[in-house]
C-alpha atoms as a PDB file:
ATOM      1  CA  UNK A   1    -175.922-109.465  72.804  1.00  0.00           C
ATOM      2  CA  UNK A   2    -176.879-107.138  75.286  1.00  0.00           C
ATOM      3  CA  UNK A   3    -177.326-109.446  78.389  1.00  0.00           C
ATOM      4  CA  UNK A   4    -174.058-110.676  77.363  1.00  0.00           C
ATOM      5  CA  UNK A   5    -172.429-107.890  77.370  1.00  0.00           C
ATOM      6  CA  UNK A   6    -174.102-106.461  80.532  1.00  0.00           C
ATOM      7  CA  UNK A   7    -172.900-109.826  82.520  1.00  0.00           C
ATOM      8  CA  UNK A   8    -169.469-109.333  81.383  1.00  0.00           C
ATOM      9  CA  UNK A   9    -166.852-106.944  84.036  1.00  0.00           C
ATOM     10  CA  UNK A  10    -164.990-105.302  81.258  1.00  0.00           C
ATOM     11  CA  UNK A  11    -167.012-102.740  79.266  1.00  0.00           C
ATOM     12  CA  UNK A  12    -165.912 -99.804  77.131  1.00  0.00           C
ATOM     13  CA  UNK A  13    -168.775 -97.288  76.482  1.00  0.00           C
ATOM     14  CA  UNK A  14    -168.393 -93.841  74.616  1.00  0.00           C
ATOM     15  CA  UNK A  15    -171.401 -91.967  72.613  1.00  0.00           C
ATOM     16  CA  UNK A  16    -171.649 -89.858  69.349  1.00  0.00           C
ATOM     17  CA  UNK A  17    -174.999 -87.581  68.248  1.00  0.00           C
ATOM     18  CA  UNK A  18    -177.138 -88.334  65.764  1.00  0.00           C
ATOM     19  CA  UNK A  19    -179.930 -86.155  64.517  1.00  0.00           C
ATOM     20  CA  UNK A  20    -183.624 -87.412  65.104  1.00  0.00           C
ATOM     21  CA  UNK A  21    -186.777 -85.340  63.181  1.00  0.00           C
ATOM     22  CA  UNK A  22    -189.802 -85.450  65.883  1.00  0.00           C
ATOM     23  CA  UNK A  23    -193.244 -85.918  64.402  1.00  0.00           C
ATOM     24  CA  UNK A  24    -193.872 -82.190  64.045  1.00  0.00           C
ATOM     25  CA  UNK A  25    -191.175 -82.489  61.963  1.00  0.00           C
ATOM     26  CA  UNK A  26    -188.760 -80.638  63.689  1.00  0.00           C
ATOM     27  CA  UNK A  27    -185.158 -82.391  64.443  1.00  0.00           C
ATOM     28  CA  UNK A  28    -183.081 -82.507  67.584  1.00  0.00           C
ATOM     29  CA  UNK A  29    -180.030 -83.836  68.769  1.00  0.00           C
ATOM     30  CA  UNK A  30    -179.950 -87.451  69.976  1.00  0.00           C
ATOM     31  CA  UNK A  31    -177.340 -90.019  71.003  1.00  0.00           C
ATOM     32  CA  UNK A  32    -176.384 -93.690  69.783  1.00  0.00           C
ATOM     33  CA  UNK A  33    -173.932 -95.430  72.834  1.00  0.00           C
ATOM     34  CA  UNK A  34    -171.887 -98.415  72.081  1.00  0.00           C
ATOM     35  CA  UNK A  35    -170.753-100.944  74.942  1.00  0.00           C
ATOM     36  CA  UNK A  36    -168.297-103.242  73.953  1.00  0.00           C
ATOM     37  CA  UNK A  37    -166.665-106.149  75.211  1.00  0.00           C
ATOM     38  CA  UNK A  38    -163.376-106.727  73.848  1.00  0.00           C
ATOM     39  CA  UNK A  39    -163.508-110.452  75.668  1.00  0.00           C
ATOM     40  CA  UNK A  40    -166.122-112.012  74.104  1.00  0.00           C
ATOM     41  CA  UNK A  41    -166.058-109.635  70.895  1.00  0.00           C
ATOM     42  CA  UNK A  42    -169.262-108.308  71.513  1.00  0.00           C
ATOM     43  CA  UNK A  43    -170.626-104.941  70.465  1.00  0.00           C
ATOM     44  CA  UNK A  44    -174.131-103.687  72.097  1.00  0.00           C
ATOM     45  CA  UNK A  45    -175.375 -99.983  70.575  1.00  0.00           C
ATOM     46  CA  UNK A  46    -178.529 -98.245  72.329  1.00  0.00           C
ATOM     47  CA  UNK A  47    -180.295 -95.394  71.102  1.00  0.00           C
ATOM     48  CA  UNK A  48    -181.804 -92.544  72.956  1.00  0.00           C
ATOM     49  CA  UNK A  49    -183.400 -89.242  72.483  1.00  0.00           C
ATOM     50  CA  UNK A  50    -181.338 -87.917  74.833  1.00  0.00           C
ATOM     51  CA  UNK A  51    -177.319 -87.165  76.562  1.00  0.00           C
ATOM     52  CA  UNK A  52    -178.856 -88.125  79.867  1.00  0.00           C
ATOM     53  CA  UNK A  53    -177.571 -90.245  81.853  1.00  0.00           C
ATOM     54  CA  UNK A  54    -181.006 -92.670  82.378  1.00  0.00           C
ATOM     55  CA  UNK A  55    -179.948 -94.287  79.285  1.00  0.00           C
ATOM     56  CA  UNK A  56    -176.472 -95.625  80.285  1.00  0.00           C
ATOM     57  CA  UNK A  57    -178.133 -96.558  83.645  1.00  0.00           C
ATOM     58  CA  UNK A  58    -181.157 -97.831  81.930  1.00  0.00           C
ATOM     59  CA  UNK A  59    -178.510-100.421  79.312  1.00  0.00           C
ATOM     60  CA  UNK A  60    -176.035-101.066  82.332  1.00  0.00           C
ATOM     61  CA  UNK A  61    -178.469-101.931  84.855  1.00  0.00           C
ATOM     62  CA  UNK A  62    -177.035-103.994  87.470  1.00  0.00           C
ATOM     63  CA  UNK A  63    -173.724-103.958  85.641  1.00  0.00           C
ATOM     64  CA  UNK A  64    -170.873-104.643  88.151  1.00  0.00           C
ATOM     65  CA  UNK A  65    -167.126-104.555  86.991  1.00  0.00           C
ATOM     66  CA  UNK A  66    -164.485-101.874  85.167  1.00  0.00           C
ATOM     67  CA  UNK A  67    -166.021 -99.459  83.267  1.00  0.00           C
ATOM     68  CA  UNK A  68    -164.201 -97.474  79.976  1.00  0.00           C
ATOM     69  CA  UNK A  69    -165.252 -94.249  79.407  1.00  0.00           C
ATOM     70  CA  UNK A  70    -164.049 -90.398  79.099  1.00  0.00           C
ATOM     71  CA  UNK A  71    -165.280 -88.100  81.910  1.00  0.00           C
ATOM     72  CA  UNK A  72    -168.516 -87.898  80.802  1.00  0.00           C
ATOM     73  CA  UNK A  73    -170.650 -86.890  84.205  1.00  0.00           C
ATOM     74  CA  UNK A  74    -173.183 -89.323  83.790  1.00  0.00           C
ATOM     75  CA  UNK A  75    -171.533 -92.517  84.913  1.00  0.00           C
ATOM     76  CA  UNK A  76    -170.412 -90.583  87.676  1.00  0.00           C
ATOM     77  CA  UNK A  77    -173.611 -92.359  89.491  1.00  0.00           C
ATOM     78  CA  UNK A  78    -172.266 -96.100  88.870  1.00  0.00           C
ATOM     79  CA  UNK A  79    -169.048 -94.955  90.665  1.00  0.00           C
ATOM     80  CA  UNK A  80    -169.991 -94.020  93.574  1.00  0.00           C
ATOM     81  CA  UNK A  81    -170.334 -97.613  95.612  1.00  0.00           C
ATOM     82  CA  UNK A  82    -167.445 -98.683  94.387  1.00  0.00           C
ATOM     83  CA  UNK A  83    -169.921-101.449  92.360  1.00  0.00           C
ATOM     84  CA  UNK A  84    -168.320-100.189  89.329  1.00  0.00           C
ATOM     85  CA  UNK A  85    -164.433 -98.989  88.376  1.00  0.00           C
ATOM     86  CA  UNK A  86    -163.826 -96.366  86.450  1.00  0.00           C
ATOM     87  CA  UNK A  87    -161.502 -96.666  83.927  1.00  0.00           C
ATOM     88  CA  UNK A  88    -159.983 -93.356  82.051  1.00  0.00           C
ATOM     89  CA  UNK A  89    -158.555 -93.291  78.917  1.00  0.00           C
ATOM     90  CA  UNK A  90    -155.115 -91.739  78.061  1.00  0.00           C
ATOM     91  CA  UNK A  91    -155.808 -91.315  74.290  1.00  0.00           C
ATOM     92  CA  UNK A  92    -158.468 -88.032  75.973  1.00  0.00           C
ATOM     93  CA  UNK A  93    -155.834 -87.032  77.775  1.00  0.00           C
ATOM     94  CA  UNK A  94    -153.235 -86.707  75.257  1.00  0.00           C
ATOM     95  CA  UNK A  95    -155.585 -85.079  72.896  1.00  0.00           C
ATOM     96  CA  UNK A  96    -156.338 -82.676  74.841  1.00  0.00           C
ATOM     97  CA  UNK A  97    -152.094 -81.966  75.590  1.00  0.00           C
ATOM     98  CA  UNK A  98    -152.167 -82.304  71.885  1.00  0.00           C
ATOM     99  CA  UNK A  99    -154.660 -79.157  71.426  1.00  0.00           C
ATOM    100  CA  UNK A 100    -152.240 -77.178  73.078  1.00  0.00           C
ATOM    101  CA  UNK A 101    -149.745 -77.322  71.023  1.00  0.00           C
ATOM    102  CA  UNK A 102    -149.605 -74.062  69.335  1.00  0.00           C
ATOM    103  CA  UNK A 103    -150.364 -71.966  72.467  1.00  0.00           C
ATOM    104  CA  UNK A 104    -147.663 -73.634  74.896  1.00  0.00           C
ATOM    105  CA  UNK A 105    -145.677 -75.776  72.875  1.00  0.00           C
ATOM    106  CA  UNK A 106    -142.564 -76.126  75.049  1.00  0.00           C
ATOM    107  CA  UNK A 107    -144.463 -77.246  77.838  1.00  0.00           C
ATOM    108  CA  UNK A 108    -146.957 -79.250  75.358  1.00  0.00           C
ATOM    109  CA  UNK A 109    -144.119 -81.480  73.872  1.00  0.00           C
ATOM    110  CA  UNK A 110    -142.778 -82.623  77.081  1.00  0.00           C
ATOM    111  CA  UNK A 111    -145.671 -83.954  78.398  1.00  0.00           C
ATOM    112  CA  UNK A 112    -146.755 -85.799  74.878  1.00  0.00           C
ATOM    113  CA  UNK A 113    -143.365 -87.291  75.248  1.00  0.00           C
ATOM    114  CA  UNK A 114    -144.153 -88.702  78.177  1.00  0.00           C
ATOM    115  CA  UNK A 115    -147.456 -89.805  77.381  1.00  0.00           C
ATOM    116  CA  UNK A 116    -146.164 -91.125  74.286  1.00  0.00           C
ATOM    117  CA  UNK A 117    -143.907 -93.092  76.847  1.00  0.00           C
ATOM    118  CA  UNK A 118    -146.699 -95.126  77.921  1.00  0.00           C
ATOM    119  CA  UNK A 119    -147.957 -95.832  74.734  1.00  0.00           C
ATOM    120  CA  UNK A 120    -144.538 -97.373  73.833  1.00  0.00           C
ATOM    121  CA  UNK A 121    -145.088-100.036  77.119  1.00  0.00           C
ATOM    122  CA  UNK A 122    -148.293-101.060  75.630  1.00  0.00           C
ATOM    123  CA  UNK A 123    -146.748-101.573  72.357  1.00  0.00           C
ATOM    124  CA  UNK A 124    -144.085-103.479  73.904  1.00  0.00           C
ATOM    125  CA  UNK A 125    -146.540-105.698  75.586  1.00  0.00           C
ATOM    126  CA  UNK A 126    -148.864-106.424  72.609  1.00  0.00           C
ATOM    127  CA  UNK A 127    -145.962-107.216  70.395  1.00  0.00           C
ATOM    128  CA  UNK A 128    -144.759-109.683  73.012  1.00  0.00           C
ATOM    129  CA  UNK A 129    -147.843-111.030  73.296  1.00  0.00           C
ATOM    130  CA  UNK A 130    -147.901-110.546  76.950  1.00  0.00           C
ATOM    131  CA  UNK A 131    -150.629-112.140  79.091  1.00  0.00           C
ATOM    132  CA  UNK A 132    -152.271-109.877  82.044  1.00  0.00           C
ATOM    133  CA  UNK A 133    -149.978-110.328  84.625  1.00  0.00           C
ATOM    134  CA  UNK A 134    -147.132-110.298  82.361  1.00  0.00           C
ATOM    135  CA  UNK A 135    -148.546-107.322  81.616  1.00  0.00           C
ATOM    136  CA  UNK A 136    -148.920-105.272  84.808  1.00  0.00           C
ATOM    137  CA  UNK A 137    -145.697-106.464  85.637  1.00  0.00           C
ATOM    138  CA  UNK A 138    -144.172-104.710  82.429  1.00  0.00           C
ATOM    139  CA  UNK A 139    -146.096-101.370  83.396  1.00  0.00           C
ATOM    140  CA  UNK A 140    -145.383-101.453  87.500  1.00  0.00           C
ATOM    141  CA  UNK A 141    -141.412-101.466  86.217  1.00  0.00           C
ATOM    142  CA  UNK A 142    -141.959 -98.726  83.353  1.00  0.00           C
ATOM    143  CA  UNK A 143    -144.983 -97.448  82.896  1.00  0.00           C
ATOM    144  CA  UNK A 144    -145.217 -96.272  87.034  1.00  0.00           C
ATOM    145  CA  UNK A 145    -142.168 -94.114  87.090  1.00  0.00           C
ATOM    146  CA  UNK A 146    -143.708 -91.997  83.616  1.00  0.00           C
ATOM    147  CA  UNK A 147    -146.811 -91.656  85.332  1.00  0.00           C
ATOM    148  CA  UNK A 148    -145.280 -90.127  88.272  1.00  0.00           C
ATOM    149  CA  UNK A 149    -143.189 -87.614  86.425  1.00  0.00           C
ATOM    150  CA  UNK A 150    -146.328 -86.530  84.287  1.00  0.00           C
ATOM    151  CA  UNK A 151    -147.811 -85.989  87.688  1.00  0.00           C
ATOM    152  CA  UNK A 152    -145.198 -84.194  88.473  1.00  0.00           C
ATOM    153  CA  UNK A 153    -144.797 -81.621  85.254  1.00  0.00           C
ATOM    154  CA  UNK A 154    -148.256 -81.520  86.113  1.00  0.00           C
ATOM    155  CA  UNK A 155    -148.536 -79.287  88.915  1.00  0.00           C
ATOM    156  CA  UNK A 156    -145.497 -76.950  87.674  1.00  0.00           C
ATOM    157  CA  UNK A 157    -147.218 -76.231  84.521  1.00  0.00           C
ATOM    158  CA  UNK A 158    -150.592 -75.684  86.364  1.00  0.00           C
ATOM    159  CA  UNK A 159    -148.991 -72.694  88.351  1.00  0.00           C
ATOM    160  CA  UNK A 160    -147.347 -71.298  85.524  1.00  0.00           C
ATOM    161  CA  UNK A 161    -150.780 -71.448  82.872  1.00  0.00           C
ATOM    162  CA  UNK A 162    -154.269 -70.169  83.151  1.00  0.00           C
ATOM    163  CA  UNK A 163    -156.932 -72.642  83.718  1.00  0.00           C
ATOM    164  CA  UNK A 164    -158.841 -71.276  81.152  1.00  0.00           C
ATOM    165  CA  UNK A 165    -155.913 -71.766  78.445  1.00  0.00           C
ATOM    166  CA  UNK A 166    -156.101 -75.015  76.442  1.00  0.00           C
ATOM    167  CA  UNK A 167    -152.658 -76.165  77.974  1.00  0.00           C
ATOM    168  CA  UNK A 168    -154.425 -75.292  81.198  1.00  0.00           C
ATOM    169  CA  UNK A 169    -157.827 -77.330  80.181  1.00  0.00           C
ATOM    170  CA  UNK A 170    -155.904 -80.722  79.533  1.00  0.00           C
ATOM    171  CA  UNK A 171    -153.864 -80.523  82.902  1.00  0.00           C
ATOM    172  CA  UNK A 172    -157.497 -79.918  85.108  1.00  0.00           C
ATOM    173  CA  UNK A 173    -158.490 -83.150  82.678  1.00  0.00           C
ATOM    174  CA  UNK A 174    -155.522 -85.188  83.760  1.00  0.00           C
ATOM    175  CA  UNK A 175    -155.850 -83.830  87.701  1.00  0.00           C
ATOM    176  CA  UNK A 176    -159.524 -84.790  87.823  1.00  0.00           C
ATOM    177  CA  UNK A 177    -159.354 -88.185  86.325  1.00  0.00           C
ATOM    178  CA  UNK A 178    -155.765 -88.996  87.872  1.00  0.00           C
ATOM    179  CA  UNK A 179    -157.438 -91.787  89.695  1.00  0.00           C
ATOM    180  CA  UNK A 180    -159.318 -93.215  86.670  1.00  0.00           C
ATOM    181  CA  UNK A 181    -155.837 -92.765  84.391  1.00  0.00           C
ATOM    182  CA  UNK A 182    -153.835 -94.421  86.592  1.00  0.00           C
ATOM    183  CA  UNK A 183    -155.998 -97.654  87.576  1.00  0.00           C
ATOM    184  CA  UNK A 184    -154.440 -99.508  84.246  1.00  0.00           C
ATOM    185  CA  UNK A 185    -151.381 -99.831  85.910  1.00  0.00           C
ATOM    186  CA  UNK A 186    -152.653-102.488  88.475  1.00  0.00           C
ATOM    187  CA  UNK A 187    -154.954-104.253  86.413  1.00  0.00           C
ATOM    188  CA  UNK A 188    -153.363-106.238  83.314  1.00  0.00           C
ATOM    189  CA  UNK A 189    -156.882-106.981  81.732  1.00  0.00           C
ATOM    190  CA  UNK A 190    -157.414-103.595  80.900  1.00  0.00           C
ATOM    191  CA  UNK A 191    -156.326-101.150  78.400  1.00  0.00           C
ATOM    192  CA  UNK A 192    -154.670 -97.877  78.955  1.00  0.00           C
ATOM    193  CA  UNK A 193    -157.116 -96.135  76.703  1.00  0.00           C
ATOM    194  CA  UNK A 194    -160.812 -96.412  75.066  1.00  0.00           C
ATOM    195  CA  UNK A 195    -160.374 -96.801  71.548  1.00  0.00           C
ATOM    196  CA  UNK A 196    -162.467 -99.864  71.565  1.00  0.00           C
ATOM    197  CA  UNK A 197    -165.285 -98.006  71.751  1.00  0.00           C
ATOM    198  CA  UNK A 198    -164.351 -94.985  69.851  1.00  0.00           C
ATOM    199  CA  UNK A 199    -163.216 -97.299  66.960  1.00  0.00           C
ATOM    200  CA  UNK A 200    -167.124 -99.101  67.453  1.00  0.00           C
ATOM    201  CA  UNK A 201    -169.130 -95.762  67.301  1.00  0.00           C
ATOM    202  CA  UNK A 202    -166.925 -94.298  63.531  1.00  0.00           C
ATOM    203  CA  UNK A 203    -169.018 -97.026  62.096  1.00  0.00           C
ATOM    204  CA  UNK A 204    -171.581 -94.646  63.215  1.00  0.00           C
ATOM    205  CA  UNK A 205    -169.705 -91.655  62.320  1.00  0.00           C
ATOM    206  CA  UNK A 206    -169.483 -92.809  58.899  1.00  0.00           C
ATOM    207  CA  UNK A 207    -172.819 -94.073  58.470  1.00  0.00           C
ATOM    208  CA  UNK A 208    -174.393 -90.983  59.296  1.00  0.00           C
ATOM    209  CA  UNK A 209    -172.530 -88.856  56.607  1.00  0.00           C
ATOM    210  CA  UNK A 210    -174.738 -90.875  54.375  1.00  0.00           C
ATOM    211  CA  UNK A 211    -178.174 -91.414  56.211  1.00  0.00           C
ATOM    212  CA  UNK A 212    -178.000 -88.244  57.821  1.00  0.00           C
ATOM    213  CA  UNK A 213    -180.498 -88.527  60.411  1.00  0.00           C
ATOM    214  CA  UNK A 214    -182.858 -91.064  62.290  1.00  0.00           C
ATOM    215  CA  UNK A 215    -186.241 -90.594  60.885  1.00  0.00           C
ATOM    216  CA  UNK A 216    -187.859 -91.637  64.300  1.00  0.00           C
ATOM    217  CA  UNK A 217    -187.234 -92.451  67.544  1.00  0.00           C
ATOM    218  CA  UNK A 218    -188.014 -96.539  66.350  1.00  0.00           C
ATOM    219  CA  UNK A 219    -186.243 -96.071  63.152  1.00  0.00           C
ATOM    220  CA  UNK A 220    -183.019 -94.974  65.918  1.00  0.00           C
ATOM    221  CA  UNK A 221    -183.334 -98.159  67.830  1.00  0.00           C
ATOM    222  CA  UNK A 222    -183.567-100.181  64.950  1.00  0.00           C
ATOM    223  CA  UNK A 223    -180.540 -98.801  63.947  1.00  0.00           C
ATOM    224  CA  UNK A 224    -179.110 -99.605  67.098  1.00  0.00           C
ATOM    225  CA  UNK A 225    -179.942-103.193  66.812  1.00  0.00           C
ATOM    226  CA  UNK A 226    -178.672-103.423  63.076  1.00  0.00           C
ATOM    227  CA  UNK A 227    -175.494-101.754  64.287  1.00  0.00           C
ATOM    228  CA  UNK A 228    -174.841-104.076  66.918  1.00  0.00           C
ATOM    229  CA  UNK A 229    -175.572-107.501  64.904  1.00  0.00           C
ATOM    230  CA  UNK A 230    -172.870-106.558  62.329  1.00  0.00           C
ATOM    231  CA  UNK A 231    -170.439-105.138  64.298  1.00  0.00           C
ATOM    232  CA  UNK A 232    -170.469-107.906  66.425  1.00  0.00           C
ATOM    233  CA  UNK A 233    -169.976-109.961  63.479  1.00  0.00           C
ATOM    234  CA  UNK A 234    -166.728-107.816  62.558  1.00  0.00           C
ATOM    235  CA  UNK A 235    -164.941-107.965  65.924  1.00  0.00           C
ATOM    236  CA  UNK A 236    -165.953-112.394  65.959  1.00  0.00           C
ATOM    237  CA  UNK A 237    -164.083-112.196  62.396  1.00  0.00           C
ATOM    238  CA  UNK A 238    -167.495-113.467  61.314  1.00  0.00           C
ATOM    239  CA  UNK A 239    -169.114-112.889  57.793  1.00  0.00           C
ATOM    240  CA  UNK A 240    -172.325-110.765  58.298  1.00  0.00           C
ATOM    241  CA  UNK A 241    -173.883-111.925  55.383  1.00  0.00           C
ATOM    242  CA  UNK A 242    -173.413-115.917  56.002  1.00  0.00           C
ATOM    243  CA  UNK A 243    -174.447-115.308  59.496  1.00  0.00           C
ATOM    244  CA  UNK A 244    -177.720-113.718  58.893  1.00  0.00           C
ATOM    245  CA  UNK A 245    -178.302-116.226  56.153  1.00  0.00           C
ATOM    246  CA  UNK A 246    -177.789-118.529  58.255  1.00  0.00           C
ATOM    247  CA  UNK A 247    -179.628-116.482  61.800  1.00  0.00           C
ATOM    248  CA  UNK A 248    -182.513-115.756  60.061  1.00  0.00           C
ATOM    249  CA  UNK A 249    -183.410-119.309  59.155  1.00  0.00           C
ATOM    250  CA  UNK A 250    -182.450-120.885  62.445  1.00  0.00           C
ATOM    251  CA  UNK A 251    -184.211-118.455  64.798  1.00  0.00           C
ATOM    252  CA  UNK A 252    -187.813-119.603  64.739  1.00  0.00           C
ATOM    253  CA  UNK A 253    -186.796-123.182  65.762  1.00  0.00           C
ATOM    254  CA  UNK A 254    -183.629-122.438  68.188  1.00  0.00           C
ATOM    255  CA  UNK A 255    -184.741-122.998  72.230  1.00  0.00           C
ATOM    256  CA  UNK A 256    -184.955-120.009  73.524  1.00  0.00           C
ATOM    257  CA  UNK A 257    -182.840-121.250  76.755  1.00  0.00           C
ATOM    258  CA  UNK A 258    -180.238-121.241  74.214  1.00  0.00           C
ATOM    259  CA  UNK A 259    -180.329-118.153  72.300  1.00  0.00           C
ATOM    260  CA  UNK A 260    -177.418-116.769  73.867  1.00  0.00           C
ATOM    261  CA  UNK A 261    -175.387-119.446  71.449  1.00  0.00           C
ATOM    262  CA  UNK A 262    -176.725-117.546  68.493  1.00  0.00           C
ATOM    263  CA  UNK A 263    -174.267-114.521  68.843  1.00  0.00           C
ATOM    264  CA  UNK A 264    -171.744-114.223  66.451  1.00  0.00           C
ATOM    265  CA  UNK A 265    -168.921-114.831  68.634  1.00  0.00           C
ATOM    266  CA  UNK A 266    -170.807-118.111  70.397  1.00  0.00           C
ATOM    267  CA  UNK A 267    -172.372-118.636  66.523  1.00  0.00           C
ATOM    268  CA  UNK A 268    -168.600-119.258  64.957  1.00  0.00           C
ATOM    269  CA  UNK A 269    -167.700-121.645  67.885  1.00  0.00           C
ATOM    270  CA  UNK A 270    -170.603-123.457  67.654  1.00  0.00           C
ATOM    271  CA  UNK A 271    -172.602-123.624  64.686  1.00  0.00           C
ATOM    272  CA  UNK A 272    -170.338-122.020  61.881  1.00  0.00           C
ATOM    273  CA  UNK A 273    -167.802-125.008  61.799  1.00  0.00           C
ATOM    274  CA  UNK A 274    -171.058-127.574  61.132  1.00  0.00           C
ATOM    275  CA  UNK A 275    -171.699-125.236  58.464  1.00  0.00           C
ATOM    276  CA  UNK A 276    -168.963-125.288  56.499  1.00  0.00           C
ATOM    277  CA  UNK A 277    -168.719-129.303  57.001  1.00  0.00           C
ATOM    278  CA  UNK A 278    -168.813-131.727  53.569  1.00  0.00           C
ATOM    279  CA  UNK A 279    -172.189-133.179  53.320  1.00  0.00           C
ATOM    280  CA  UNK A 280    -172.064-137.199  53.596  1.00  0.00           C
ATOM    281  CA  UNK A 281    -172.952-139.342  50.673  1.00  0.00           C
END
């Protein structure tokens, strides 16, 4: 799963914290990543003691293609050759508008109006079922001429605010990743925000309000691995159970040239439809 999803050129990544006790016994903050590919349904999760960034550059290695994330500093590294595209995500941005509500909300409405603009272009084009070019298309003629007025209440509001107000915090958010925000636009493949991976890692979220912590650095990549399997299984539309009933029995005597057809998503083309086959007389 991860190979697969390394070698695809669409990825969205985000992380959450989970807590880890050491073997003094002591507990600390670590981090489980997801990496999803919404092409090929795949869902990769890596654990790591740490936020740093040698863990998403450890996973991604060679990775080249559009990458989803918020503005998290670490992946600032893979962006730098131009080997990898950032891609923002507009549902940050509008949160952060959002936040601001209360403190500016004159100023605050007008620009989730606008935001909430381009939303309505990508609902337009998934209820149309548009394809990718269709798609750009649809957001070069609409979606172009929002962008340019947020830009635009942008820098008024910016001279009007403090920077360290949250009104001012979202519109240094939107000016720093302008270039990563506005990217969708030309590209039809990809989405205009990240919940791909956000949605991957509440699995997480709501896991860990029962486990409550990884009991060692093992028992957190474990996790990891468990995570992806079965999520991977949800986004194929694949039944976990009949999958690792079916996995755990094929695995010792599958090539291993071929063990990239035991995925989910490559396990439902291939293999599920023989399974659910009449046996002959």
């Amino acid at each position: 799963i991860c190979r697969q999803v390394v070698a695809s050129t669409y990825i969205h990544t985000d992380d959450t914290p989970v807590v880890l006790i050491q073997p003094d016994g002591k507990s600390r903050k670590a981090r489980i990543w997801t990496y999803v590919d919404p092409k090929e349904k795949l869902i990769a999760y890596d654990f790591t003691v740490t936020h740093e960034s040698t863990g998403p550059r450890k996973f991604l290695g060679n990775f080249k293609g559009r990458l989803h994330a918020d503005a998290y500093n670490g992946y600032d590294q893979f962006f730098r050759d131009g080997r990898v595209v950032e891609i923002g995500c507009w549902s940050h941005a509008r949160r952060r508008i959002f936040d601001s509500r209360d403190t500016e909300p004159g100023r605050a409405r007008l620009l989730l109006k606008l935001i909430s603009g381009l939303f309505e272009v990508e609902d337009e084009a998934r209820q149309g079922n548009l394809g990718a070019e269709e798609r750009r298309a649809l957001r070069q003629a609409r979606s172009v001429p929002l962008l340019a007025l947020i830009d635009e209440k942008r820098k008024v509001y910016e001279n009007e605010v403090t920077h360290k107000a949250p009104l001012g915090e979202g519109l240094r958010y939107i000016r720093n990743q302008w270039a990563a925000l506005t990217r969708f636009v030309e590209d039809g493949e990809v989405e205009i925000h990240n919940n791909a991976a956000e949605n991957a890692l509440r699995t997480v979220a709501v896991g860990r309000n029962n486990w409550l912590f990884a009991g060692s650095e093992q028992g957190g990549r474990r996790a990891a691995i468990l995570y992806s399997i079965i999520a991977s299984c949800r986004l194929a539309g694949v039944d976990p159970f009949k999958y690792l009933e079916d996995i755990l029995l094929r695995i010792a005597t599958h090539p291993m040239s071929r063990i990239g057809e035991l995925t989910p998503a490559q396990w439902k083309k291939s293999i599920a439809p023989s399974l659910a086959a009449p046996i002959a007389a």
